[in-house]
PDB file of N, CA and C in Angstrom:
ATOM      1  N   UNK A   1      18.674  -7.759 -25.172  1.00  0.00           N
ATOM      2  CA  UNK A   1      18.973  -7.898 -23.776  1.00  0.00           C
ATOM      3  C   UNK A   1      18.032  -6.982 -22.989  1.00  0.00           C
ATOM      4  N   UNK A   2      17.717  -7.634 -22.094  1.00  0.00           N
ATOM      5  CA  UNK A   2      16.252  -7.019 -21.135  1.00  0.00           C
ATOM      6  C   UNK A   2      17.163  -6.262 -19.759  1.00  0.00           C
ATOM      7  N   UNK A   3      16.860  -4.840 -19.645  1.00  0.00           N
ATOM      8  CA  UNK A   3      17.622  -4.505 -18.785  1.00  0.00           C
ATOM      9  C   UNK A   3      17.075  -4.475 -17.556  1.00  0.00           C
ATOM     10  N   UNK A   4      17.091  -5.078 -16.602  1.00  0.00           N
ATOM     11  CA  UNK A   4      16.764  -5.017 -14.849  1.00  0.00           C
ATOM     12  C   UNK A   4      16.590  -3.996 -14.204  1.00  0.00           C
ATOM     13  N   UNK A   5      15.393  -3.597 -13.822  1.00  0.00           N
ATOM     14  CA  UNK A   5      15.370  -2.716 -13.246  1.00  0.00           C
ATOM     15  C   UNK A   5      15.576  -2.974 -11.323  1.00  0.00           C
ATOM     16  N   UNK A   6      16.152  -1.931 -10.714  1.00  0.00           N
ATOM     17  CA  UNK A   6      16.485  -1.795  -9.523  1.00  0.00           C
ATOM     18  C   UNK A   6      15.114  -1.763  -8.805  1.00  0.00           C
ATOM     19  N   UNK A   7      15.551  -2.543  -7.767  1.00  0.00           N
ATOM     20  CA  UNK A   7      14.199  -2.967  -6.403  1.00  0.00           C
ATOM     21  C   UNK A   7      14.465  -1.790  -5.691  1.00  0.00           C
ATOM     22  N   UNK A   8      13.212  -1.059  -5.384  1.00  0.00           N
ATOM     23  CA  UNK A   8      12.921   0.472  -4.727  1.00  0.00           C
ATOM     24  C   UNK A   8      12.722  -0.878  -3.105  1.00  0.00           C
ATOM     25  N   UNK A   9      13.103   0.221  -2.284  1.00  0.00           N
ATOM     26  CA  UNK A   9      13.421  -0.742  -0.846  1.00  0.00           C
ATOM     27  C   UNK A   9      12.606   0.539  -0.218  1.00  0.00           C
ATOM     28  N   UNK A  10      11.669   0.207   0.783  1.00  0.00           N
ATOM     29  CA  UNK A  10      10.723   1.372   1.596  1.00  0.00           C
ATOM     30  C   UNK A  10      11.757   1.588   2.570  1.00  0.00           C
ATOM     31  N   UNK A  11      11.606   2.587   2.953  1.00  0.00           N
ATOM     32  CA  UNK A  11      11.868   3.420   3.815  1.00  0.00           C
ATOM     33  C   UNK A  11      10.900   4.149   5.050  1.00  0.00           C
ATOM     34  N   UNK A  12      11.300   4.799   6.090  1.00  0.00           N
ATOM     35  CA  UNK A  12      10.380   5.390   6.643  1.00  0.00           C
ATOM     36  C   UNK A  12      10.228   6.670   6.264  1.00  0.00           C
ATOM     37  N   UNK A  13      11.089   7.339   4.918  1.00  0.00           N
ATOM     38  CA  UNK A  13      11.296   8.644   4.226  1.00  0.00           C
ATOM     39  C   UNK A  13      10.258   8.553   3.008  1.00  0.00           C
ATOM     40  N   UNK A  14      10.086   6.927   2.905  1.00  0.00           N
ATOM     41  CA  UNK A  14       9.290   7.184   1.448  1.00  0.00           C
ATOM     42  C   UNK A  14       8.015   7.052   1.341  1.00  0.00           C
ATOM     43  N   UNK A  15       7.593   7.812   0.416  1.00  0.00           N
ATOM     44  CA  UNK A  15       6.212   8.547  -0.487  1.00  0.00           C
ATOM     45  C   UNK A  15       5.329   7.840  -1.091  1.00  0.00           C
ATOM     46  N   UNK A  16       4.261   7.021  -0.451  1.00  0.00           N
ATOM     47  CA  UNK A  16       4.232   5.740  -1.561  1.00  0.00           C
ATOM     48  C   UNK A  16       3.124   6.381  -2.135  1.00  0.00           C
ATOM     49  N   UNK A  17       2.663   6.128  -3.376  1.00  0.00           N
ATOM     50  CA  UNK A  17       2.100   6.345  -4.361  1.00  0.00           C
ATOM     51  C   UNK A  17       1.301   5.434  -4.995  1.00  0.00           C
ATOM     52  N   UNK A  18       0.060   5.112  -5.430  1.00  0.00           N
ATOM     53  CA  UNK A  18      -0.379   4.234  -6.394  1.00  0.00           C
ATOM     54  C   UNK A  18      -0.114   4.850  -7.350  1.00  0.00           C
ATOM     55  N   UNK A  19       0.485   3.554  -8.571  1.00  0.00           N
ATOM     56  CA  UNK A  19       1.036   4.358  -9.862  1.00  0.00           C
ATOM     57  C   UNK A  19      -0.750   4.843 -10.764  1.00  0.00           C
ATOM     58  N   UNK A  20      -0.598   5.318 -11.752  1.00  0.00           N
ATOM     59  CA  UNK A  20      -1.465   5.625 -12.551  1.00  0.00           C
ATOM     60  C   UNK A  20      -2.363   4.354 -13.473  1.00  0.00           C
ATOM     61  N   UNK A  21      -1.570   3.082 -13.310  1.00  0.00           N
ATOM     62  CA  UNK A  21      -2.150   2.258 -13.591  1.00  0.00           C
ATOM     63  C   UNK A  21      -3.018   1.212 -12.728  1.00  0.00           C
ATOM     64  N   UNK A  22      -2.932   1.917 -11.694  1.00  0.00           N
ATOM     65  CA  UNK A  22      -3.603   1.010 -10.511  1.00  0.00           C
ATOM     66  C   UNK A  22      -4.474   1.779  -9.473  1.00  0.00           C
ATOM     67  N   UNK A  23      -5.890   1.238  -9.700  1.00  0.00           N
ATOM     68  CA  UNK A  23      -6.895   2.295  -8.843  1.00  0.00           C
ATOM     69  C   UNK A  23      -8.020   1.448  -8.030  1.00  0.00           C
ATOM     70  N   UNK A  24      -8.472   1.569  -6.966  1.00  0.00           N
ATOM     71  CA  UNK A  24      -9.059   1.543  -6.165  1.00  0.00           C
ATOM     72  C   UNK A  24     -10.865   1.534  -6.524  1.00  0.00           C
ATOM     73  N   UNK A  25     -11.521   0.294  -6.734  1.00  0.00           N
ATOM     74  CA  UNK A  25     -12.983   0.636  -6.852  1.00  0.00           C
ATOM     75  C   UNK A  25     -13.929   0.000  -6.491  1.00  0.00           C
ATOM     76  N   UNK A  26     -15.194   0.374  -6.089  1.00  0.00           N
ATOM     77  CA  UNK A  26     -15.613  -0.774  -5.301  1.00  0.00           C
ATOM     78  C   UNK A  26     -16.972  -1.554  -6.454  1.00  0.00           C
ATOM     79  N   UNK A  27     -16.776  -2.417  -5.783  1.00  0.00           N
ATOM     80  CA  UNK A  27     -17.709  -3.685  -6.229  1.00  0.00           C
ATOM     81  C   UNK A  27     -18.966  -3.644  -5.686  1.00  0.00           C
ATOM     82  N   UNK A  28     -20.009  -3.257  -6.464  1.00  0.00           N
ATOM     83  CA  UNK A  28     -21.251  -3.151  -5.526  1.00  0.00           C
ATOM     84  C   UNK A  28     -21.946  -5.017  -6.086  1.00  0.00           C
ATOM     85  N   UNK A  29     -21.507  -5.461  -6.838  1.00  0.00           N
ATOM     86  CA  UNK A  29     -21.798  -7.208  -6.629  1.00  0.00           C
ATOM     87  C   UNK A  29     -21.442  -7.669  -5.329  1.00  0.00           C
ATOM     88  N   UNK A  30     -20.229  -7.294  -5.460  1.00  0.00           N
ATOM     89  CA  UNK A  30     -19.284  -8.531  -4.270  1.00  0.00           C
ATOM     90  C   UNK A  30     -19.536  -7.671  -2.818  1.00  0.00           C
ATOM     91  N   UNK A  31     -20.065  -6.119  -3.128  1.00  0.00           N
ATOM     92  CA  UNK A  31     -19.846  -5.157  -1.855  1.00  0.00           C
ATOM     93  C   UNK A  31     -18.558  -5.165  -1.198  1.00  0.00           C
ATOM     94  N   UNK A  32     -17.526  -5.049  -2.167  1.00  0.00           N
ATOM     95  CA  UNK A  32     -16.273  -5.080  -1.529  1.00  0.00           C
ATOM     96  C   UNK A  32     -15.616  -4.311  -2.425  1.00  0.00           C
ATOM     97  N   UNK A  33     -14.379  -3.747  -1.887  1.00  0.00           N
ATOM     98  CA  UNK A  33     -13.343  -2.958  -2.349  1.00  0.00           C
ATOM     99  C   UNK A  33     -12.628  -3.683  -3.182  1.00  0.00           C
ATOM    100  N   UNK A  34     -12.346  -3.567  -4.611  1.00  0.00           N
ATOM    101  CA  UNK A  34     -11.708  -3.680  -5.527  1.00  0.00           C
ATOM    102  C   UNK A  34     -10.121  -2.825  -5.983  1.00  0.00           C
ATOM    103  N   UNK A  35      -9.028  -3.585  -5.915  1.00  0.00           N
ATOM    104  CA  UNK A  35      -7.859  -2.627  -6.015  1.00  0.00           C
ATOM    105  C   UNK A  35      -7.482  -3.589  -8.441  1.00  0.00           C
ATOM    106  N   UNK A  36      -7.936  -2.512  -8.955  1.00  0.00           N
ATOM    107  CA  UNK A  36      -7.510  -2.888 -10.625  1.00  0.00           C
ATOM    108  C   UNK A  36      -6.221  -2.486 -10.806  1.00  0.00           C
ATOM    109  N   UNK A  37      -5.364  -3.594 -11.765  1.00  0.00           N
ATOM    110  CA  UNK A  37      -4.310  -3.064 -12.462  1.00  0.00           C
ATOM    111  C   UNK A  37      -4.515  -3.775 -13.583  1.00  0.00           C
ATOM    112  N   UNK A  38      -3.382  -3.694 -14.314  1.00  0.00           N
ATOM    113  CA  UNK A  38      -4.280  -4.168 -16.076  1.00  0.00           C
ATOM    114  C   UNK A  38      -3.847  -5.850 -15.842  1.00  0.00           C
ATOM    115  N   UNK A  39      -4.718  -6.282 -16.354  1.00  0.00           N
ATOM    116  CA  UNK A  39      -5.309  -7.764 -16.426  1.00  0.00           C
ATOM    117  C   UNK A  39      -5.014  -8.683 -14.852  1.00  0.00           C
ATOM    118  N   UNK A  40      -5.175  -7.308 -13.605  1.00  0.00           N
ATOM    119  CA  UNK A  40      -5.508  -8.027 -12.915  1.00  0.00           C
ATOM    120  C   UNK A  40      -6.282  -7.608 -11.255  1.00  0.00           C
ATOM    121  N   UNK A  41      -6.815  -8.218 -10.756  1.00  0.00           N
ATOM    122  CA  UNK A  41      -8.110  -7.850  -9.649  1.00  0.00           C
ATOM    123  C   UNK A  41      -7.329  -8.079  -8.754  1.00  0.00           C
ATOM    124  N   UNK A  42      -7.240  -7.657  -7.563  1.00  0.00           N
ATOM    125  CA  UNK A  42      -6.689  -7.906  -6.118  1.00  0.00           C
ATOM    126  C   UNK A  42      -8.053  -7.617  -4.964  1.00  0.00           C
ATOM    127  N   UNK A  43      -8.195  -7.853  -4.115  1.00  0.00           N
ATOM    128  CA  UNK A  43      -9.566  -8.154  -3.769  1.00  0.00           C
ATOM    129  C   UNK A  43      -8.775  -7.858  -1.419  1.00  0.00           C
ATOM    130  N   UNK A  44      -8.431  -6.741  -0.938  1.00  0.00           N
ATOM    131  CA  UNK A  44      -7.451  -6.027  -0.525  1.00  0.00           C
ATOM    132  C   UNK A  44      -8.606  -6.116   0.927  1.00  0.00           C
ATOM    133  N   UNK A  45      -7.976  -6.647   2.055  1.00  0.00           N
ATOM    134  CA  UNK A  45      -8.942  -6.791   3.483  1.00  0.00           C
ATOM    135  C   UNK A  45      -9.129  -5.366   3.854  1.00  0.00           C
ATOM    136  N   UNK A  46      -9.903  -4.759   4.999  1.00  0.00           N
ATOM    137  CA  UNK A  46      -9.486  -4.128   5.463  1.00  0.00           C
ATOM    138  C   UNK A  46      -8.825  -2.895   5.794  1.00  0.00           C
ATOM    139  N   UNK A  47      -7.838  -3.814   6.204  1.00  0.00           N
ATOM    140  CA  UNK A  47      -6.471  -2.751   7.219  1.00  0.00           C
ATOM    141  C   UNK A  47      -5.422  -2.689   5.747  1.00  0.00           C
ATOM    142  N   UNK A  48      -5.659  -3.773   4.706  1.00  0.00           N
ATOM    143  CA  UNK A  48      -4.794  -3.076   3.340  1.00  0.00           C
ATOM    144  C   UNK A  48      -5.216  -2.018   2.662  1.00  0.00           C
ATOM    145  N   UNK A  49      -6.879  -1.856   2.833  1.00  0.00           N
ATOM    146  CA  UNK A  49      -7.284  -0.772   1.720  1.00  0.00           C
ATOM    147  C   UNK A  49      -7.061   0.318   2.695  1.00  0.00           C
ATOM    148  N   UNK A  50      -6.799   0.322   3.976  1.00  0.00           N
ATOM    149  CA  UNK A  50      -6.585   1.038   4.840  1.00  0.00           C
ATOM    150  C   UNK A  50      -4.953   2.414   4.482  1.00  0.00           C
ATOM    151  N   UNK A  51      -4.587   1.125   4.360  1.00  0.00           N
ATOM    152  CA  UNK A  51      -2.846   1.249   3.829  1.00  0.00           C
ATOM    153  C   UNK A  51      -2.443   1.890   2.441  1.00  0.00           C
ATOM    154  N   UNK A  52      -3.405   1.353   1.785  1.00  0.00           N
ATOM    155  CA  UNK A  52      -3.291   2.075  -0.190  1.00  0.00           C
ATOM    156  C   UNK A  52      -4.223   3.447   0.023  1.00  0.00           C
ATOM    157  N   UNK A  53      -5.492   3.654   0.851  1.00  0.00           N
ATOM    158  CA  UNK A  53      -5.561   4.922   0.601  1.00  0.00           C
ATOM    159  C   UNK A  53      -4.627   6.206   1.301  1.00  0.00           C
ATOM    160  N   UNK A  54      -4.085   5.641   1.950  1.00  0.00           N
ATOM    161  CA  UNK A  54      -2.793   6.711   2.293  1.00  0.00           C
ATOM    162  C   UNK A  54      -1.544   6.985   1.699  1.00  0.00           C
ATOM    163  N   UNK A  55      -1.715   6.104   0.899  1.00  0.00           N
ATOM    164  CA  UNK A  55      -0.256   6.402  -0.476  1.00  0.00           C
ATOM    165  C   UNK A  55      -0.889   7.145  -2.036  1.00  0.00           C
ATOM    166  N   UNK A  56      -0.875   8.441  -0.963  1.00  0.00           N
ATOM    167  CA  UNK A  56      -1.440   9.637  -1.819  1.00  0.00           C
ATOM    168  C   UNK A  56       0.460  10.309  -2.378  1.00  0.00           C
ATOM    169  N   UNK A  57       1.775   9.850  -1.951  1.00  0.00           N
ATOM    170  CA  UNK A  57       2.672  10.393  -2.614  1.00  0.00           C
ATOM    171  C   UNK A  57       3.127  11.414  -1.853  1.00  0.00           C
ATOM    172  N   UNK A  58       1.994  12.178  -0.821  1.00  0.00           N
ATOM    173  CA  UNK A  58       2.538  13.485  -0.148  1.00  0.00           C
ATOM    174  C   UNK A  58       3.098  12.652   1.093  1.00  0.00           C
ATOM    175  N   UNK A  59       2.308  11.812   2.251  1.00  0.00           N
ATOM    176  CA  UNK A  59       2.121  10.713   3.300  1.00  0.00           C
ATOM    177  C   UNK A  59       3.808   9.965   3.459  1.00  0.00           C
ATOM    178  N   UNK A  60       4.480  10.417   4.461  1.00  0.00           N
ATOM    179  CA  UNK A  60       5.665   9.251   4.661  1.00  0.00           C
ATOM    180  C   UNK A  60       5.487   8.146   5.278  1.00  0.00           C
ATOM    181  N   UNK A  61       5.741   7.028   4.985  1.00  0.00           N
ATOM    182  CA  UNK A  61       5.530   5.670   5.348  1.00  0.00           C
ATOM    183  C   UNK A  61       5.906   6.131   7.532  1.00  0.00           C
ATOM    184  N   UNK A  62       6.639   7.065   7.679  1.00  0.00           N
ATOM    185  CA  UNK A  62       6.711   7.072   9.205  1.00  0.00           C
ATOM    186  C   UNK A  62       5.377   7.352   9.534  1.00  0.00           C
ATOM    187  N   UNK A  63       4.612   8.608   8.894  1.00  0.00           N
ATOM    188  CA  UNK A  63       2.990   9.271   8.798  1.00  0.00           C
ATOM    189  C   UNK A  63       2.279   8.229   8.942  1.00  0.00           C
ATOM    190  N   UNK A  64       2.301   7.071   7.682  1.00  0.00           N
ATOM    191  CA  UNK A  64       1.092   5.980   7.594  1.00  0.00           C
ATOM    192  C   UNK A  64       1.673   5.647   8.572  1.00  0.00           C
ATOM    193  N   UNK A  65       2.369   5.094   9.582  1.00  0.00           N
ATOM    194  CA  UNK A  65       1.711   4.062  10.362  1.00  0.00           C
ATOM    195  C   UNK A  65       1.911   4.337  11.511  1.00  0.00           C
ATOM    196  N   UNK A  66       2.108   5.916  12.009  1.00  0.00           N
ATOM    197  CA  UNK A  66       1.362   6.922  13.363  1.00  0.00           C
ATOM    198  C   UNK A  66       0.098   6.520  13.378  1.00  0.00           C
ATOM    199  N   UNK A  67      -0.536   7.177  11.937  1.00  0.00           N
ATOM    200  CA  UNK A  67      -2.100   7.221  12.067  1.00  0.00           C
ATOM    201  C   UNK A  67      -2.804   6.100  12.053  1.00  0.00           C
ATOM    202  N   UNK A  68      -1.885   5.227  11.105  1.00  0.00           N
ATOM    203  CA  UNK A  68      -2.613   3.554  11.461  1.00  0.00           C
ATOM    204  C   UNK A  68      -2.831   3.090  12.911  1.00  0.00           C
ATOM    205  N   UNK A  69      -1.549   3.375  14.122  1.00  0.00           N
ATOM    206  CA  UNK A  69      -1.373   3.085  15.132  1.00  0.00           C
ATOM    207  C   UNK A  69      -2.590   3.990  15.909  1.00  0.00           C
ATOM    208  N   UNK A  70      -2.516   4.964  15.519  1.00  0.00           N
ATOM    209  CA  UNK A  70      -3.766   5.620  16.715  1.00  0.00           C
ATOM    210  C   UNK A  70      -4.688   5.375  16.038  1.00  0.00           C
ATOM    211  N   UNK A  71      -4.813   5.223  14.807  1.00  0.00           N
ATOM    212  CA  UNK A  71      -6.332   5.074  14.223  1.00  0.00           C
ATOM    213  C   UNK A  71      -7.233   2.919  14.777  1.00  0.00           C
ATOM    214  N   UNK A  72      -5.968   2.221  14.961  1.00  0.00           N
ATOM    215  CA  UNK A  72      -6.185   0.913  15.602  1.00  0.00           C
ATOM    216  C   UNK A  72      -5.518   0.723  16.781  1.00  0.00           C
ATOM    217  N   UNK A  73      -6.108   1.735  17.715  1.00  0.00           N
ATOM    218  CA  UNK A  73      -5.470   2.091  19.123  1.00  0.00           C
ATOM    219  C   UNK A  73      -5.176   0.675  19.748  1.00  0.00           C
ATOM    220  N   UNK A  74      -5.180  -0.600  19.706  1.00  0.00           N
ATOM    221  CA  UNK A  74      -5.325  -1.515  20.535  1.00  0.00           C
ATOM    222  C   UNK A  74      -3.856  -2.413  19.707  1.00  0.00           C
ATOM    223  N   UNK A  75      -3.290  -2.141  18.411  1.00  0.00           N
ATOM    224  CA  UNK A  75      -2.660  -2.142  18.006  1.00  0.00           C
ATOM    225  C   UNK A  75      -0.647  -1.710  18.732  1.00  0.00           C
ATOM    226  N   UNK A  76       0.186  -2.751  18.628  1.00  0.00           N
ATOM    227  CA  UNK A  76       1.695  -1.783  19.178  1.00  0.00           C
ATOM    228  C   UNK A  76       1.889  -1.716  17.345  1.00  0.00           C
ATOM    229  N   UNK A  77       2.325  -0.770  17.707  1.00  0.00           N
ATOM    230  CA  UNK A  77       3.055   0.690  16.973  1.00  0.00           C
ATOM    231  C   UNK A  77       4.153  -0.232  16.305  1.00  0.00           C
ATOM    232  N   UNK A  78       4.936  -0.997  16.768  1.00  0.00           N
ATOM    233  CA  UNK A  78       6.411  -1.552  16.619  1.00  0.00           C
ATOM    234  C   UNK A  78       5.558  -2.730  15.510  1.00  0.00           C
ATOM    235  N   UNK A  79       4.279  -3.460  15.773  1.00  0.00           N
ATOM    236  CA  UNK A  79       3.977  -4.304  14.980  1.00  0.00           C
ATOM    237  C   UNK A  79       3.301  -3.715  13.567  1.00  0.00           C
ATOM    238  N   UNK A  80       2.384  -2.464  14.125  1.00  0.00           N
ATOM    239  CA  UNK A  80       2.097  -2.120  12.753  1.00  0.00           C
ATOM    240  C   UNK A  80       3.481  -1.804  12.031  1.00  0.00           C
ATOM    241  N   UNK A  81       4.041  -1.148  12.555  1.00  0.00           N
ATOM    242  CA  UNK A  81       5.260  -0.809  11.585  1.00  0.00           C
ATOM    243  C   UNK A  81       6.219  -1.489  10.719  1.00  0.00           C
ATOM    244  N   UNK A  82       5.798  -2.918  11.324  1.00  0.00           N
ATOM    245  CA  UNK A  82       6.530  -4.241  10.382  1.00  0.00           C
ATOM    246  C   UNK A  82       5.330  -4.479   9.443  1.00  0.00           C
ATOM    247  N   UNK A  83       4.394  -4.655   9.795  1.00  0.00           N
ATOM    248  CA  UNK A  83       3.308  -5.147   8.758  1.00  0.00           C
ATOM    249  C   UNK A  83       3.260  -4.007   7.705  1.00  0.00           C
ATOM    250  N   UNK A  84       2.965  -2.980   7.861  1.00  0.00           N
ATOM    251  CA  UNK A  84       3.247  -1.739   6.822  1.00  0.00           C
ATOM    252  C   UNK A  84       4.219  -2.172   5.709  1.00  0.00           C
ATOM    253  N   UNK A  85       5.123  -2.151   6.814  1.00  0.00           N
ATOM    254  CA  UNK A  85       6.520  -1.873   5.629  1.00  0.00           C
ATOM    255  C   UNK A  85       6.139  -3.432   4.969  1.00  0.00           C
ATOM    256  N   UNK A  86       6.196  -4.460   5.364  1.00  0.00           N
ATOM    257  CA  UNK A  86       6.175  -6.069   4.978  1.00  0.00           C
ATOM    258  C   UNK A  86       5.308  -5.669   3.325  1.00  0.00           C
ATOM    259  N   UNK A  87       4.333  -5.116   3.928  1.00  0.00           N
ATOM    260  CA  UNK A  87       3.012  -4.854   2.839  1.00  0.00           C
ATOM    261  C   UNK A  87       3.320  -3.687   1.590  1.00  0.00           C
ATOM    262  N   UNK A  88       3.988  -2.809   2.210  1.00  0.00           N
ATOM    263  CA  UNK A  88       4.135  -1.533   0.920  1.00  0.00           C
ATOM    264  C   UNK A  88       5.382  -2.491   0.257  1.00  0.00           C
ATOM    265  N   UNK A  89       6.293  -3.104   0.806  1.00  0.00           N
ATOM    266  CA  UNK A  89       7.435  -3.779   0.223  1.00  0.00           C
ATOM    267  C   UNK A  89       7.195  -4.382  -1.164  1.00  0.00           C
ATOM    268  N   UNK A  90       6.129  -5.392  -0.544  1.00  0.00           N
ATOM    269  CA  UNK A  90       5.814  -7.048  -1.518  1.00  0.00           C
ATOM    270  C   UNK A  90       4.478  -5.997  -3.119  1.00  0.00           C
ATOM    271  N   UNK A  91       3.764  -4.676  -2.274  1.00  0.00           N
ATOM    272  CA  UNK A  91       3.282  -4.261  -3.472  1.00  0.00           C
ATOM    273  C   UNK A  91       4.041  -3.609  -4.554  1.00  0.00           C
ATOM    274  N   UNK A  92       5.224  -2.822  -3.689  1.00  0.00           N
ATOM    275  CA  UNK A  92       6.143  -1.792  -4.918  1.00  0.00           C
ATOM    276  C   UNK A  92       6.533  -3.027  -5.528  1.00  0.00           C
ATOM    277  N   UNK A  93       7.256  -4.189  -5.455  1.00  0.00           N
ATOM    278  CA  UNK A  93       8.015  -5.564  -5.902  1.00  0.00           C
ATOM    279  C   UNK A  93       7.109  -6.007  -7.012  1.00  0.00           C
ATOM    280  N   UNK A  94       5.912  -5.459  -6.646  1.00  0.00           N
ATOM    281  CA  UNK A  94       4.728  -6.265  -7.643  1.00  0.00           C
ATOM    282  C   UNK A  94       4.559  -5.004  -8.749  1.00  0.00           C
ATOM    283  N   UNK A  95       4.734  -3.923  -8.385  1.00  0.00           N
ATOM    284  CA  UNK A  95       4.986  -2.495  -9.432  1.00  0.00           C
ATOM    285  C   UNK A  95       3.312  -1.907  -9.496  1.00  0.00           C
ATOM    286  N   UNK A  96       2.562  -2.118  -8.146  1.00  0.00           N
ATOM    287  CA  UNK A  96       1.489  -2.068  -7.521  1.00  0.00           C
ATOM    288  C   UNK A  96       1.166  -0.705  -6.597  1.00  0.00           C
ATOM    289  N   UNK A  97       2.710  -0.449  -5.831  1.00  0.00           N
ATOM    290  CA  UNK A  97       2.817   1.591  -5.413  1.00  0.00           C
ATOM    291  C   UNK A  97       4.636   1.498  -5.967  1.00  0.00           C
ATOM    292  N   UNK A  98       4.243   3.091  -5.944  1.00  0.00           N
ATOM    293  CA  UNK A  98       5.665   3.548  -6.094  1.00  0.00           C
ATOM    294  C   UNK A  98       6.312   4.230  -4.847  1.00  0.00           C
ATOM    295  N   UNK A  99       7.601   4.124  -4.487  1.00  0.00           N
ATOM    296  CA  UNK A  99       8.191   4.517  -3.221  1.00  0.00           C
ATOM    297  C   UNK A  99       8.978   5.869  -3.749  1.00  0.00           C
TER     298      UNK A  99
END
């Protein structure tokens, strides 16, 4: 019997983390940012690689998306803050960061 593990739900308290199996590298073929986990490539726009290098673990998801918001001043605050969370959500689900 396979035991289930519990869905980590973000918060604006939580710490996100890339786990140890998942790192960030770039592609000088494609000239693009490469996000590896084992047997698989994610290929991350932007405003996502934007998002994974701030889930250093110390960073609260309230932190990331202050600085996202002033860092894409033309941006409301209320929308980054859904897209954030939408995005750290669907990666912890994928076991991609840790909360």
């Amino acid at each position: 019997m396979t035991a289930l593990r519990e869905r980590a739900i973000v918060s604006l308290r939580s710490a996100p983390l890339l786990p140890r199996h998942v790192r960030i590298r770039y592609d000088p073929v494609r000239q693009a940012f490469a996000v590896l986990s084992p047997e698989k490539v994610f290929w991350p726009n932007e405003i996502s690689l934007d998002i994974l290098r701030r889930c250093d673990g110390q960073s609260s998801v309230e932190r990331i998306i202050a600085d996202l918001a002033a860092d894409y001043d033309a941006a409301d605050p209320q929308d980054v803050a859904a897209d954030v969370i939408a995005f750290l959500q669907e990666w912890s689900d994928k076991l991609l960061v840790k909360l």
